[in-house]
Protein backbone atom coordinates (compact mmCIF):
# COMPACT_ATOMS: atom_id res chain seq x y z
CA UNK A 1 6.92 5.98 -14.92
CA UNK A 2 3.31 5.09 -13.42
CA UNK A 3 1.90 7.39 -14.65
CA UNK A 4 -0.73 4.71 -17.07
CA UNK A 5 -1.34 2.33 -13.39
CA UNK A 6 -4.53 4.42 -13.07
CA UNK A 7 -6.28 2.01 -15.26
CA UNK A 8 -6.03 -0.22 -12.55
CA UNK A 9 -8.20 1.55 -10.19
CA UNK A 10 -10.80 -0.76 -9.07
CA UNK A 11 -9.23 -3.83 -9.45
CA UNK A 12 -7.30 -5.55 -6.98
CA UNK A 13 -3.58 -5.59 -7.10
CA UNK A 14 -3.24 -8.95 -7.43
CA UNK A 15 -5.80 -9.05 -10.63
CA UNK A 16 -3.47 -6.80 -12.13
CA UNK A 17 -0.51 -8.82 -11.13
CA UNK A 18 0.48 -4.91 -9.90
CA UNK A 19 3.39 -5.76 -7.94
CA UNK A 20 5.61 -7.57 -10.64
CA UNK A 21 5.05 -4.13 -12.81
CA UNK A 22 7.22 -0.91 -12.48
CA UNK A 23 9.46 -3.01 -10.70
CA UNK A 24 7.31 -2.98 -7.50
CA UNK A 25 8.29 -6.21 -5.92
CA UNK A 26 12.14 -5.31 -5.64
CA UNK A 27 11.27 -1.48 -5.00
CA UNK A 28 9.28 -2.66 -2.24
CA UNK A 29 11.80 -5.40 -1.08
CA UNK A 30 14.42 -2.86 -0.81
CA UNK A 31 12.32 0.06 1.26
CA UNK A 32 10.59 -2.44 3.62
CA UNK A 33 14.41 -4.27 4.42
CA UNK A 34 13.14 -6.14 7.82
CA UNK A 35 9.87 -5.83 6.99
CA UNK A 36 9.52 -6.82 3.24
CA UNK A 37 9.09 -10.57 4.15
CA UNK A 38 6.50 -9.74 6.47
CA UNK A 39 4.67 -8.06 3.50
CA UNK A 40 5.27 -10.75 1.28
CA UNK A 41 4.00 -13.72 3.43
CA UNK A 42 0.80 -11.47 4.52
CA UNK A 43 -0.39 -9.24 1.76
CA UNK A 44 -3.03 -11.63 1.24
CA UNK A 45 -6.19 -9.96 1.54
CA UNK A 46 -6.46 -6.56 -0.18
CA UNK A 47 -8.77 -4.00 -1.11
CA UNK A 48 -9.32 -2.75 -4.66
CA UNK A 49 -6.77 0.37 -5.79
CA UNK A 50 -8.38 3.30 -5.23
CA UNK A 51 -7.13 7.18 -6.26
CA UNK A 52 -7.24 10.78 -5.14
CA UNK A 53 -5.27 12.94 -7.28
CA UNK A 54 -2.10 11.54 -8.46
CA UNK A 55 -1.79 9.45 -6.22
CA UNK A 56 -3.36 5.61 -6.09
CA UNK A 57 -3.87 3.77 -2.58
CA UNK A 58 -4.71 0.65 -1.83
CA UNK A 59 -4.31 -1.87 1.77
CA UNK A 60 -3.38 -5.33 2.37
CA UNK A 61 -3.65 -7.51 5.59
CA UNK A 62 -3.47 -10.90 6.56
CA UNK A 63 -6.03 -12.99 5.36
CA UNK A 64 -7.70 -14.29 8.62
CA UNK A 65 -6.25 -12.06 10.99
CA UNK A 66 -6.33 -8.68 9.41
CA UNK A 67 -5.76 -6.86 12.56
CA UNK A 68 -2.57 -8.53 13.12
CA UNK A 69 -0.59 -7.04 10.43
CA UNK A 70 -1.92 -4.68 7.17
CA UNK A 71 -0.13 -2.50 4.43
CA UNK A 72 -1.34 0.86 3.52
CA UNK A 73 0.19 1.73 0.46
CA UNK A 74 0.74 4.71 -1.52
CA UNK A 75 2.03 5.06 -4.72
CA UNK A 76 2.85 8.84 -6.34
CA UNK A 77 1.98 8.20 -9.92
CA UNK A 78 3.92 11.45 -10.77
CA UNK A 79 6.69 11.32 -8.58
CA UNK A 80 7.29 7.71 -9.28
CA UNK A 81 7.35 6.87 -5.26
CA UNK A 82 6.11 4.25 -2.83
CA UNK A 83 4.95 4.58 1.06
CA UNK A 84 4.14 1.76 2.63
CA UNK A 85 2.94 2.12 6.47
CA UNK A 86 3.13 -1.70 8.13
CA UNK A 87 0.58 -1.73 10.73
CA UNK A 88 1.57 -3.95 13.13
CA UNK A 89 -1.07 -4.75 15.98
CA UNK A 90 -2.73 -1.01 15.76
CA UNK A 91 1.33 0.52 15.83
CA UNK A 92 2.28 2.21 12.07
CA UNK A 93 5.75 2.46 10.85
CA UNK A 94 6.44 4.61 7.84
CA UNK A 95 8.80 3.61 4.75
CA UNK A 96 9.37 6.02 1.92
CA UNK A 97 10.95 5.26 -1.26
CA UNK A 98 12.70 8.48 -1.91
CA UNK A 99 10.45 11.27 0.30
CA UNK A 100 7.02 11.59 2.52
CA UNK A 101 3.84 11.52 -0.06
CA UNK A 102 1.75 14.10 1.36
CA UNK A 103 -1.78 12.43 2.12
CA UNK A 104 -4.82 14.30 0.94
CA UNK A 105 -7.56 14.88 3.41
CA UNK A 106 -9.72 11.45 1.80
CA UNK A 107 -6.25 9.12 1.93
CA UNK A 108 -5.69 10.07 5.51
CA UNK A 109 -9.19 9.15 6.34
CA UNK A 110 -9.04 6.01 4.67
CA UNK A 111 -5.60 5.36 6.84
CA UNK A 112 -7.23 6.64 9.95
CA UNK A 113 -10.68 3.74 9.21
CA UNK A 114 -7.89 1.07 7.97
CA UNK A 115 -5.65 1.74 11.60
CA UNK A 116 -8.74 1.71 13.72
CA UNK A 117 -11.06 -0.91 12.41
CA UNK A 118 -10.19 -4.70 12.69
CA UNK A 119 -10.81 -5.59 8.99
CA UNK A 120 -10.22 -3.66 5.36
C-alpha cells in the first residue's frame, strides 16, 4: 500500500528516493513499455509532490528542454495505482496501471498549466 507516501508531500521525488519505493521503478517500467526509457533518461527536473485528496501528483521534464518531453504523474494512494501522461512536444498519451484515476478539478488544472506552459 501507499497509503503512508503522503509524508512526502513537498519534497521532491528524488529526495525521497520515491521511485525505488512501492516498487515504482518496475511498476512504472512495465505501464510505460516504449516509453519507460524515455522516462528514465528525462525525468530529470521535477516539481515537489503535491496532493488533493487521496491522490499525490507530481511532474517531471527534461532538464534543459522541459517542453520537449514531461511526466505528469498520478499516484492513487488508496487504490494503489499509477497514471503517467508523457507529454511529448505539447501531445499527451495516457498509461494506467490498472484503471483511469479520476482527476479532481485542482489536478486537472495543474495538467492543463503543465501541457500549456514551456517549463514546470
Amino acid at each position: 500500500s501507499m497509503e503512508d507516501a503522503d509524508k512526502y508531500v513537498g519534497k521532491k521525488p528524488s529526495e525521497v528516493n520515491l521511485f525505488s519505493q512501492y516498487n515504482l521503478t518496475n511498476r512504472i517500467e512495465a505501464l510505460l513499455k516504449n516509453d519507460s526509457k524515455n522516462f528514465t533518461e528525462n525525468f530529470n527536473d521535477e516539481t515537489p509532490i503535491m496532493r488533493d485528496g487521496e491522490l499525490l501528483y507530481f511532474v517531471g521534464c527534461k532538464a534543459g528542454d522541459c517542453k520537449a518531453m514531461k511526466f505528469f504523474v498520478i499516484l492513487d494512494l488508496l487504490e494503489t495505482n499509477i497514471n503517467i501522461l508523457v507529454i511529448n512536444n505539447g501531445t499527451p498519451k495516457s498509461y494506467e496501471e490498472s484503471a483511469i484515476i479520476g482527476m479532481t478539478d485542482n489536478i486537472a488544472k495543474a495538467f492543463q498549466n503543465i501541457l500549456t506552459s514551456p517549463g514546470l
